[in-house]
Protein backbone atom coordinates (compact mmCIF):
# COMPACT_ATOMS: atom_id res chain seq x y z
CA UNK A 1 -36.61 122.11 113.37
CA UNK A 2 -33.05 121.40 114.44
CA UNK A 3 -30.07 120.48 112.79
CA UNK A 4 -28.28 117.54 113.16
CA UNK A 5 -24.90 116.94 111.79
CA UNK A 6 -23.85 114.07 109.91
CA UNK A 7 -21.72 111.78 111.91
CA UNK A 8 -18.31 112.22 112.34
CA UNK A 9 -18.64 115.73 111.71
CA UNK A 10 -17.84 118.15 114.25
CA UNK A 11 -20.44 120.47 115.24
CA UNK A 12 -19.23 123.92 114.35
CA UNK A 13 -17.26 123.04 111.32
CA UNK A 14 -18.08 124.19 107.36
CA UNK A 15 -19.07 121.62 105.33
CA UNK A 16 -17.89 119.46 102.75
CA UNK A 17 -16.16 121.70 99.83
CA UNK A 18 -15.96 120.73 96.31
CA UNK A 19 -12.73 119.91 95.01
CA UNK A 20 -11.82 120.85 91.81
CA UNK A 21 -9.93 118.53 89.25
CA UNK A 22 -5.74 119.68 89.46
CA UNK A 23 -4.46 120.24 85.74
CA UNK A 24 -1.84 119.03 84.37
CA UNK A 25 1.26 121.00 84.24
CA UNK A 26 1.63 120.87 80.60
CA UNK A 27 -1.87 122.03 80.69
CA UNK A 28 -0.89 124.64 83.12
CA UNK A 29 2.18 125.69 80.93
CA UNK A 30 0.18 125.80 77.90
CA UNK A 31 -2.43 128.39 79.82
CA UNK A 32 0.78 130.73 81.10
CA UNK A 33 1.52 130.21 77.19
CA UNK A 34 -1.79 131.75 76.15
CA UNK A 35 -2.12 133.70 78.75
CA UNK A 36 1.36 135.55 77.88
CA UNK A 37 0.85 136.16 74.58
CA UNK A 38 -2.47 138.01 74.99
CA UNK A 39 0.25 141.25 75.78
CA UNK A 40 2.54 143.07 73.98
CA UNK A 41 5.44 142.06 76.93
CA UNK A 42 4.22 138.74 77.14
CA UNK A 43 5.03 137.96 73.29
CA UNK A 44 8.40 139.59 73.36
CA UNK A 45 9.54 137.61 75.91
CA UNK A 46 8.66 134.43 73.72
CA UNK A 47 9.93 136.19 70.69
CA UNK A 48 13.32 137.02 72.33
CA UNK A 49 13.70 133.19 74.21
CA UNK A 50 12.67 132.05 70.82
CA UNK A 51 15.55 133.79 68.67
CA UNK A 52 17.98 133.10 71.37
CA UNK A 53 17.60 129.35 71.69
CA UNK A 54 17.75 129.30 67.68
CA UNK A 55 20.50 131.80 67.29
CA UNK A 56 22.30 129.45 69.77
CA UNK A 57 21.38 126.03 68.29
CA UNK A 58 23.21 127.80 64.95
CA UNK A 59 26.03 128.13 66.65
CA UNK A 60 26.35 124.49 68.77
CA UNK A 61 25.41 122.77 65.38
CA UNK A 62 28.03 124.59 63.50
CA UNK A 63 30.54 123.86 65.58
CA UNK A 64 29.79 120.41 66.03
CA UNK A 65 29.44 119.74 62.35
CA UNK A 66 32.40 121.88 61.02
CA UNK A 67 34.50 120.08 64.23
CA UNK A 68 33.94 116.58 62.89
CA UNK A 69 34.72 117.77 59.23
CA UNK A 70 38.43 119.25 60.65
CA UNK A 71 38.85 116.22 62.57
CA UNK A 72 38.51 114.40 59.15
CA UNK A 73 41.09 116.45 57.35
CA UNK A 74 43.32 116.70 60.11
CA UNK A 75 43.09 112.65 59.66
CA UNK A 76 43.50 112.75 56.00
CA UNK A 77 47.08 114.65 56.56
CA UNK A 78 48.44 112.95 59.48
CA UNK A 79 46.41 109.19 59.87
CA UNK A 80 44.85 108.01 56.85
CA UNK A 81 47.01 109.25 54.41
CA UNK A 82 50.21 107.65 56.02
CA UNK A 83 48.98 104.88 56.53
CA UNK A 84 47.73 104.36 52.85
CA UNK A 85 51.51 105.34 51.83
CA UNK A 86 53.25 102.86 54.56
CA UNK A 87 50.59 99.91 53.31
CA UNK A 88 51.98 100.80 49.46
CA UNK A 89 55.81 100.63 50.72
CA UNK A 90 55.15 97.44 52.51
CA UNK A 91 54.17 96.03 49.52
CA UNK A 92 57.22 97.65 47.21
CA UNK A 93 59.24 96.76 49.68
CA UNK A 94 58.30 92.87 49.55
CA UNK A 95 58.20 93.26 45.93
CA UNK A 96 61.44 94.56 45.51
CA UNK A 97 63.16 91.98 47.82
CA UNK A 98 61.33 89.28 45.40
CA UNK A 99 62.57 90.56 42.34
CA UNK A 100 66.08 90.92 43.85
CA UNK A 101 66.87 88.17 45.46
CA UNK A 102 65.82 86.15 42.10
CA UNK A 103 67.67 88.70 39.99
CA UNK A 104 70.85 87.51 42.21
CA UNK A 105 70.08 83.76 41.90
CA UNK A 106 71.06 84.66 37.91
CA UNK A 107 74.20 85.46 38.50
CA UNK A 108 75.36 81.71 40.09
CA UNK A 109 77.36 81.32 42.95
CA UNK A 110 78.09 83.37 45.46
CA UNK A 111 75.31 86.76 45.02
CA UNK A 112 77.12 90.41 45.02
CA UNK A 113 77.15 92.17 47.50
CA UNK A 114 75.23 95.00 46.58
CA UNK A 115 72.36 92.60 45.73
CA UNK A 116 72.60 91.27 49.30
CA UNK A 117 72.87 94.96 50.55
CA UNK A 118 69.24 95.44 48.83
CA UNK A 119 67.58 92.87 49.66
CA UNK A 120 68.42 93.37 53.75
CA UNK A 121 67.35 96.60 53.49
CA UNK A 122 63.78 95.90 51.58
CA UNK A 123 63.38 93.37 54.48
CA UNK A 124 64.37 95.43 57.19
CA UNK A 125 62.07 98.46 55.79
CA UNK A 126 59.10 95.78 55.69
CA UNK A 127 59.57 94.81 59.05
CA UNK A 128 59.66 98.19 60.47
CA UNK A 129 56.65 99.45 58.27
CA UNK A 130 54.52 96.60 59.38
CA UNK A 131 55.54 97.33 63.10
CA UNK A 132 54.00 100.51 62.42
CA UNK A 133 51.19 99.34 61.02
CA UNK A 134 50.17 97.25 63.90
CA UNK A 135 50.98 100.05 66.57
CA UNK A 136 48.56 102.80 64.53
CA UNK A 137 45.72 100.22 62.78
CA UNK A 138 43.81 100.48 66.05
CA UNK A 139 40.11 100.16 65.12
CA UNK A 140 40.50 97.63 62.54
CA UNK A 141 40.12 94.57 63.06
CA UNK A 142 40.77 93.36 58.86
CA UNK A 143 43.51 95.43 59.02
CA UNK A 144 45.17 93.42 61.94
CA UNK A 145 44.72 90.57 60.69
CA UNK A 146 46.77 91.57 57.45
CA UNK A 147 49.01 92.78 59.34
CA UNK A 148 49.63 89.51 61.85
CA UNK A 149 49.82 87.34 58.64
CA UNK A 150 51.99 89.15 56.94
CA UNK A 151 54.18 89.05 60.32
CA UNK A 152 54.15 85.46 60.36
CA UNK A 153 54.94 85.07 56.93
CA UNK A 154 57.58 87.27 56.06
CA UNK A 155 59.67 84.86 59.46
CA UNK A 156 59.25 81.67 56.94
CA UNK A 157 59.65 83.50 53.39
CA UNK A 158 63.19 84.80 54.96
CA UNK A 159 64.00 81.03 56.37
CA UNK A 160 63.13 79.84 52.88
CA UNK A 161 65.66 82.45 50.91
CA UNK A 162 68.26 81.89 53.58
CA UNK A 163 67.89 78.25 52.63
CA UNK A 164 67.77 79.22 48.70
CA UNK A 165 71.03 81.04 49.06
CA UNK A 166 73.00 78.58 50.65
CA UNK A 167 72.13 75.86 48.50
CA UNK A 168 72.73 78.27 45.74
CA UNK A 169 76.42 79.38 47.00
CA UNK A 170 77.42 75.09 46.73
CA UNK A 171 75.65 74.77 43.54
CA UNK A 172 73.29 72.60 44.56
CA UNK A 173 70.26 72.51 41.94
CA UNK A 174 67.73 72.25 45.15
CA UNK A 175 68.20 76.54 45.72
CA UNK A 176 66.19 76.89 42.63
CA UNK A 177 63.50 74.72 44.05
CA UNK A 178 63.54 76.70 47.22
CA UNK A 179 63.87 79.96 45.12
CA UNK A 180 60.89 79.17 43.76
CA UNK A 181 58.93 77.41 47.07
CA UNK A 182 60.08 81.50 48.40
CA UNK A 183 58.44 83.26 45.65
CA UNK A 184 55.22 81.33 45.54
CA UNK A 185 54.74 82.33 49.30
CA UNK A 186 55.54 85.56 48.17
CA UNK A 187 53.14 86.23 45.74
CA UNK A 188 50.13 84.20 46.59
CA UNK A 189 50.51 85.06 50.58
CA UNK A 190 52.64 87.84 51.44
CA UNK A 191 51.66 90.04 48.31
CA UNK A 192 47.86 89.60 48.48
CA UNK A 193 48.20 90.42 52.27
CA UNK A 194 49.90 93.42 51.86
CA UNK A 195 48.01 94.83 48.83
CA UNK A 196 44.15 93.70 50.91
CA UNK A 197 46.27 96.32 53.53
CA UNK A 198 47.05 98.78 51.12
CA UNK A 199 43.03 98.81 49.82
CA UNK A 200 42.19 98.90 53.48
CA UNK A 201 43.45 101.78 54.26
CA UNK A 202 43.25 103.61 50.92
CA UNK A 203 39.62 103.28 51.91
CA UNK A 204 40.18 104.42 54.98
CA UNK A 205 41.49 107.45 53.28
CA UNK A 206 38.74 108.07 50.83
CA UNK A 207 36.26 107.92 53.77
CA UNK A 208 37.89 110.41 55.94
CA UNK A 209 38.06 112.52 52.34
CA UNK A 210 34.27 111.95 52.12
CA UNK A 211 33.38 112.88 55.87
CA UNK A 212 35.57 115.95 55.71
CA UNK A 213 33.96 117.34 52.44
CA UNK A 214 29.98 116.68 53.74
CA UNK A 215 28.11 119.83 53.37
CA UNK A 216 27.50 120.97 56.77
CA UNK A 217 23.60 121.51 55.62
CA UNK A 218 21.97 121.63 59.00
CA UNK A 219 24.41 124.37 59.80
CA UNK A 220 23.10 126.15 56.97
CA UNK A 221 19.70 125.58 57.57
CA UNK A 222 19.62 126.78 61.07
CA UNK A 223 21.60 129.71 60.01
CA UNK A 224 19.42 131.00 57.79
CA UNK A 225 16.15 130.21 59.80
CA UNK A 226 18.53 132.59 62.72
CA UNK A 227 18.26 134.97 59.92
CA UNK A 228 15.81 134.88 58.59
CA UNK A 229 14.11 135.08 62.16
CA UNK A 230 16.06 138.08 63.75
CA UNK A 231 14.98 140.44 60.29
CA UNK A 232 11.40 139.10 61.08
CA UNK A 233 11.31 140.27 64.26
CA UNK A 234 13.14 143.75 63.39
CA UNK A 235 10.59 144.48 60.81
CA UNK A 236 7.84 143.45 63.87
CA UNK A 237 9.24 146.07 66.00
CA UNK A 238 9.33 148.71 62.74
CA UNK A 239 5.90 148.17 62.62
CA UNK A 240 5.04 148.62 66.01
CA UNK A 241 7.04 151.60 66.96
CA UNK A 242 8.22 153.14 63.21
CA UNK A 243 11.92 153.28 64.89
CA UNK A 244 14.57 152.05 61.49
CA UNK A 245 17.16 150.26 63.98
CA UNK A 246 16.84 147.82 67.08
CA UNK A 247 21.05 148.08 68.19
CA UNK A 248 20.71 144.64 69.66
CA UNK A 249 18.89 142.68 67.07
CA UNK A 250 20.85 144.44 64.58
CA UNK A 251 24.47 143.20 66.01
CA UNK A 252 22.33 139.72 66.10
CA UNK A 253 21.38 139.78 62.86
CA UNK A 254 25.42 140.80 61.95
CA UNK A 255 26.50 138.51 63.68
CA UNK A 256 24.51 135.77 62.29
CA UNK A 257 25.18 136.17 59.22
CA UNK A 258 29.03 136.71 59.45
CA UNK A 259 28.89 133.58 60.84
CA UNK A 260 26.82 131.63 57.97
CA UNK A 261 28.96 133.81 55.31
CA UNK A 262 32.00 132.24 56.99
CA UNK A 263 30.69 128.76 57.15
CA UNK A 264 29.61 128.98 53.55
CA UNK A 265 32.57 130.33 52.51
CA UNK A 266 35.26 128.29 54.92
CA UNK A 267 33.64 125.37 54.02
CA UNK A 268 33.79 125.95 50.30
CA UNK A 269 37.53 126.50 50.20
CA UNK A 270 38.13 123.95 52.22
CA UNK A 271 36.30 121.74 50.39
CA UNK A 272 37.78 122.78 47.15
CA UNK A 273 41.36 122.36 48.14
CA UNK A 274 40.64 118.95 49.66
CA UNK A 275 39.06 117.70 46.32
CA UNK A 276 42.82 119.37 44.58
CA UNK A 277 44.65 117.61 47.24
CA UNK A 278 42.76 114.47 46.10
CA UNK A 279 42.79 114.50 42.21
CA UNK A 280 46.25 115.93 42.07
CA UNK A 281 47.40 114.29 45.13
CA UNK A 282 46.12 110.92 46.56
CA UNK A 283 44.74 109.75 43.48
CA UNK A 284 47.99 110.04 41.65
CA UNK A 285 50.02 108.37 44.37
CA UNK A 286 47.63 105.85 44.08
CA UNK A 287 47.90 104.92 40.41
CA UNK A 288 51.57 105.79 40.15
CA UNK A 289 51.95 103.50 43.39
CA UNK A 290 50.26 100.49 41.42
CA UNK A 291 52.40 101.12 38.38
CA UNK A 292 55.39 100.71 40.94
CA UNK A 293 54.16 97.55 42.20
CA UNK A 294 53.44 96.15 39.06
CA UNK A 295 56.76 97.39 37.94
CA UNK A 296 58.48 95.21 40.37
CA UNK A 297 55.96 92.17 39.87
CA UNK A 298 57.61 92.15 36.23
CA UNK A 299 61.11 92.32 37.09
CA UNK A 300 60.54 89.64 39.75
CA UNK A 301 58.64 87.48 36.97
CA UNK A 302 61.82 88.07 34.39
CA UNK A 303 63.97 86.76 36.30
CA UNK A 304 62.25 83.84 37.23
CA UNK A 305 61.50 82.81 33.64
CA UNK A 306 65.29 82.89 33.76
CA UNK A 307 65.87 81.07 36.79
CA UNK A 308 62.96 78.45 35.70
CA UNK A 309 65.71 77.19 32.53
CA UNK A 310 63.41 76.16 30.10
CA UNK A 311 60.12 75.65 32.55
CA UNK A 312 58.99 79.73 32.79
CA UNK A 313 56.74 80.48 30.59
CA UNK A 314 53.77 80.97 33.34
CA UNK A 315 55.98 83.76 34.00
CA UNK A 316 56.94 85.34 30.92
CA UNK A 317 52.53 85.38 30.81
CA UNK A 318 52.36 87.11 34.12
CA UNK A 319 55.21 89.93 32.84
CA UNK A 320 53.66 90.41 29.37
CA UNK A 321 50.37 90.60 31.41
CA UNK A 322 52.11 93.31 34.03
CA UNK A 323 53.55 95.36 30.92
CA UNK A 324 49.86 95.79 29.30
CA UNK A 325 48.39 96.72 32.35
CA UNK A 326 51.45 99.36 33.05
CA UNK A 327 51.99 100.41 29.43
CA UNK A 328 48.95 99.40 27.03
CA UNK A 329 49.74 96.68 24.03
CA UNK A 330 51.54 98.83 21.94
CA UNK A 331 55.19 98.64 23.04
CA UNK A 332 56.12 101.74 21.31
CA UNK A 333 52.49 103.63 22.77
CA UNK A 334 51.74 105.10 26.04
CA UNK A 335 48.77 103.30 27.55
CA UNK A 336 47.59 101.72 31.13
CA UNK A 337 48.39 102.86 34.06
CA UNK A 338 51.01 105.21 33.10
CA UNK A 339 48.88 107.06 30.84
CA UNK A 340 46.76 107.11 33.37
CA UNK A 341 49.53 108.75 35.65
CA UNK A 342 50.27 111.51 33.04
CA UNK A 343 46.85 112.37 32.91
CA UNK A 344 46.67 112.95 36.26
CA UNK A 345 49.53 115.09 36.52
CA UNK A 346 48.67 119.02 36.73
CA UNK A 347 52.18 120.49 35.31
CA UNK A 348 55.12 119.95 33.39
CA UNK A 349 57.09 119.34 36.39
CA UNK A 350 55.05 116.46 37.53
CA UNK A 351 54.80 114.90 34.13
CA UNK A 352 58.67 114.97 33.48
CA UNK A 353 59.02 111.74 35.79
CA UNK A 354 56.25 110.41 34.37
CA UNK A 355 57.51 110.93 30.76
CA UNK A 356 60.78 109.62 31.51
CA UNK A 357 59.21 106.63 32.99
CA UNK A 358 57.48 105.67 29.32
CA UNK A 359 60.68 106.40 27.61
CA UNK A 360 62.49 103.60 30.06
CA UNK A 361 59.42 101.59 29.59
CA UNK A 362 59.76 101.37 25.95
CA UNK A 363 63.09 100.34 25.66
CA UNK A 364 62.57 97.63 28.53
CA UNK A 365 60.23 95.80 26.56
CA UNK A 366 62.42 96.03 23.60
CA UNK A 367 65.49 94.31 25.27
CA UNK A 368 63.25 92.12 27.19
CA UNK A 369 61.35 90.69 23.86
CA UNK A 370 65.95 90.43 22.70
CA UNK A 371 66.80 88.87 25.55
CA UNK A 372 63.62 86.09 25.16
CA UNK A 373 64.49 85.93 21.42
CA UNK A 374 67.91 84.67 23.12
CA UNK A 375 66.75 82.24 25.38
CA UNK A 376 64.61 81.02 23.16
CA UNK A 377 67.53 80.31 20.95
CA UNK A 378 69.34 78.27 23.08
CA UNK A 379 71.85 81.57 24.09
CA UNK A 380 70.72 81.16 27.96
CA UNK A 381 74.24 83.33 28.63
CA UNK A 382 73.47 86.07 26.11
CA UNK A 383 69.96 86.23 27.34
CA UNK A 384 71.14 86.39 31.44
CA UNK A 385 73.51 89.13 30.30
CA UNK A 386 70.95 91.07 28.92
CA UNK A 387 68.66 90.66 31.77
CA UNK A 388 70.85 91.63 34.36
CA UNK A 389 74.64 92.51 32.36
CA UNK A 390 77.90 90.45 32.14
CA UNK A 391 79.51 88.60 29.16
CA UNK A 392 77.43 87.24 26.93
CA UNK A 393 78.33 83.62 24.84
CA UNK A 394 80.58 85.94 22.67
CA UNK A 395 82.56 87.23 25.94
CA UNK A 396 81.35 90.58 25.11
CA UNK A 397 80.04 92.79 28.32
CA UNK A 398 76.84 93.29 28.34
CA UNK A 399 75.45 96.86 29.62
CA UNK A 400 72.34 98.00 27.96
CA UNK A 401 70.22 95.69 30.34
CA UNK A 402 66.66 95.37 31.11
CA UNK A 403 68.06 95.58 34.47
CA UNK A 404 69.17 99.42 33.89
CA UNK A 405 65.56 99.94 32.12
CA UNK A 406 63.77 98.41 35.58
CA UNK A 407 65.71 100.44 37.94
CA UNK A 408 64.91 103.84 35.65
CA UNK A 409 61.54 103.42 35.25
CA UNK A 410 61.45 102.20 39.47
CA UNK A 411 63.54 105.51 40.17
CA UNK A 412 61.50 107.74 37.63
CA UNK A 413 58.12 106.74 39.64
CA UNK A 414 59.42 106.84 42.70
CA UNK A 415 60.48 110.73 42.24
CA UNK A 416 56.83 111.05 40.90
CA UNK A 417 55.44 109.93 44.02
CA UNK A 418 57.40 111.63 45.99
CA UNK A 419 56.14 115.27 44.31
CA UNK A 420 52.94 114.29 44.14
CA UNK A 421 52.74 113.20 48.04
CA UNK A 422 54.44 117.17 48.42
CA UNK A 423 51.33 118.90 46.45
CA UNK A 424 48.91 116.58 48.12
CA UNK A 425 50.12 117.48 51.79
CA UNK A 426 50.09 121.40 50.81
CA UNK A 427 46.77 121.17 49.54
CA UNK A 428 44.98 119.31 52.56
CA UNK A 429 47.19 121.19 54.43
CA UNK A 430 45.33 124.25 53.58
CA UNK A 431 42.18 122.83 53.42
CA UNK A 432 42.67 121.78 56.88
CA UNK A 433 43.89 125.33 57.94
CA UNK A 434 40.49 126.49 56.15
CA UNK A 435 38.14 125.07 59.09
CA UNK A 436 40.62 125.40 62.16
CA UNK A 437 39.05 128.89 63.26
CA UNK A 438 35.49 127.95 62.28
CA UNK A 439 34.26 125.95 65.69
CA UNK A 440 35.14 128.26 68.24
CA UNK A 441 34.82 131.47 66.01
CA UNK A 442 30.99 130.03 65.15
CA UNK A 443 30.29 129.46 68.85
CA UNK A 444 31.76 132.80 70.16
CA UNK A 445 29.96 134.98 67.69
CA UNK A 446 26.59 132.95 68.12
CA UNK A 447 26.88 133.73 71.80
CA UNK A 448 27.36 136.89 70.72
CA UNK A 449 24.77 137.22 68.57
CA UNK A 450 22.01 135.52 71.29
CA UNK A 451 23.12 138.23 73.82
CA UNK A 452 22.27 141.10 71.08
CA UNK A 453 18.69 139.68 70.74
CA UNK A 454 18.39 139.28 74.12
CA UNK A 455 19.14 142.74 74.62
CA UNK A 456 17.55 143.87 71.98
CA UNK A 457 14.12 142.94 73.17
CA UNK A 458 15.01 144.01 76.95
CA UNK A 459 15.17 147.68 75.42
CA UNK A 460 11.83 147.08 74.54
CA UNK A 461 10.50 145.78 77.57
CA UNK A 462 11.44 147.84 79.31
CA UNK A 463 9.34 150.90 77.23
CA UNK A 464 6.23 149.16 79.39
CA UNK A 465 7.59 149.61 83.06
């Protein structure tokens, strides 16, 4: 019988073949996988890639974590912090021009020239501040818009004064009006605009505080998995081979945990300094700068009960209102916002301002409640003289004024501030200096440390060559 082959297939040639089906190449990989581990060299090798890519993850994560957490207290000292002091000035600053200009309008006339002097400068230090403001509020988009209004408002509050003034210097009767037009924009545009800035970035500031002081926990977790890993694997090889010390592993192993002990540790200080800088820092200079500002509301509203003749007492509400929040309802006690102030300060050399501050405070409140007793009397001289000095009806001059009391208690905070912004800006300071080594220390010794595990395991492949 003779063979015939199947059409179109030339004579000679094998036959079909059976083709098998191609795996996958994750299925491949996984049979390598199984394949390796079946050896002693084969499950080194995965032990060794293993630690390294984990020893190495350690160090990438610290880095990036403890990087973002400088970044944040480098932007507590020199950004947010700043700017949460410039917002606060912008608003003293507006404040204080208020309350002078209307403390000048007392006097009648012609204003002196150191009250013009004060006000120009208040102005000029509001204009410049906001400047600022727009130039390094880049990001935020309510804080711009603070900013522009307060731009376009402070041109037509300055037009109004201007106009006040002059009317004011011929004795018209209309500069009160306009006195008064000024201050309304004052404190129900200008004022709310710059204090929604102030909380803007005094939020700004407590977030930075908040991303700086995170616990870096994935840092910690990965560096105590490396750790935990790279003794695993040395008692492995004791077990195998009953030799105490792998060199490589062991500088691993020493190397990852110098650099969790110095995460730990760096992060800790750092952490604890930043929360000092904070309590016995920020957080005064924030209470003592809303005293200030309330400080100044009142002045501005004692004059302007004056200036009002008769038609103030909305204001004398708003200043007895200001003095409870600032001092408590005792007049003679130490409450509010001060109190508050003292509390917060962490030696006798930052309560001192604060102390003197109450003292000035007290007395205020007692000439202020003579000087209403005054006016209310009919004495509108006597009462001008004790607001701001000058002969009273009896042609007697006038010094112990609620006008000295103001400019204490203004001067007493402001030297407050001023020491609290110094212990704040040597705390973060150090906080700050706490993480500066961290990132590239972290990384360098966790390269270090993958390299000793690398080795470490080469030594002991190459015991099967």
């Amino acid at each position: 019988m003779t063979y015939t082959p199947t059409q179109g297939t030339r004579p000679g040639a094998p036959g079909p073949r059976a083709v098998g089906v191609r795996r996958r190449a994750w299925a491949e990989n996984a049979h390598r996988i199984r394949t390796a581990t079946t050896t002693e060299p084969g499950r080194l090798r995965l032990i060794g890639a293993a630690l390294s890519v984990l020893v190495v993850a350690f160090g990438a994560v610290t880095a990036w974590q403890i990087t973002d957490r400088a970044t944040a207290a480098d932007h507590v000292v020199h950004h947010s912090a700043p700017l949460s002091a410039d917002a606060a000035e912008i608003y003293r600053s507006l404040a204080d021009a208020d309350a002078t200009i209307t403390g000048g309008f007392l006097v009648g006339g012609a204003q002196p020239r150191d009250v013009t002097d004060r006000y120009q400068q208040d102005i000029a230090t509001a204009a410049r501040l906001i400047t600022q403001a727009a130039a390094s509020s880049e990001g935020s988009g309510e804080a711009a818009a603070q900013i522009a209004s307060l731009n376009r408002q402070l041109a037509d509050y300055t037009d109004k004064v201007a106009t006040a003034r002059a009317d004011n210097r011929l004795g018209y009767p209309l500069g009160g009006a306009y006195l008064r037009y000024s201050d309304t924009e004052m404190q129900s545009g200008m004022l709310p605009a710059a204090n929604r800035l102030y909380l803007i970035e005094t939020e700004r500031l407590n977030r930075d505080y908040a991303d700086a002081k995170a616990l870096p926990w994935a840092a910690w977790v990965l560096g105590a998995l490396a750790l935990v890993a790279l003794v695993w694997a040395q008692r492995r090889h004791y077990r195998r081979t009953h030799r105490v010390f792998n060199q490589g592993m062991l500088a691993a192993s020493g190397a990852c945990a110098v650099v969790l002990l110095w995460v730990v540790a760096g992060h800790t200080l750092a952490r604890g300094q930043l929360s000092d800088s904070y309590t016995h820092g920020a957080k005064s200079m924030q209470v003592l700068n809303t005293a200030r500002i309330g400080v100044l509301q009142a002045r501005g509203d004692e004059n302007l009960t004056l200036v009002a003749r008769g038609s103030g007492g909305q204001y004398e509400a708003n200043f007895e209102d200001e003095m409870r929040k600032l001092a408590g309802q005792d007049p003679q006690g130490v409450g509010g916002q001060l109190a508050q102030a003292l509390a917060l300060a962490d030696n006798e050399a930052g309560r001192a301002p604060v102390n003197a501050a109450i003292d000035s405070m007290r007395i205020w409140r007692a000439r202020h409640t003579a000087a209403r007793a005054s006016d209310n009397g009919g004495d509108y001289t006597t009462a001008v003289a004790e607001v701001i000095g000058g002969e009273n009806s009896s042609h007697q001059v006038v010094t112990d004024t609620t006008e000295v009391c103001f400019d204490k208690v203004d001067t007493s905070l402001g030297q407050a501030i001023a020491r609290e912004q110094t212990e704040f800006r040597q705390a973060a300071d150090n906080g700050r200096g706490s993480l500066s080594l961290l990132p590239a220390g972290a990384a360098l010794l966790a390269v270090l440390a993958a390299a000793g595990a690398a080795l470490g395991i080469a030594r002991r492949l190459s015991e099967y060559r």
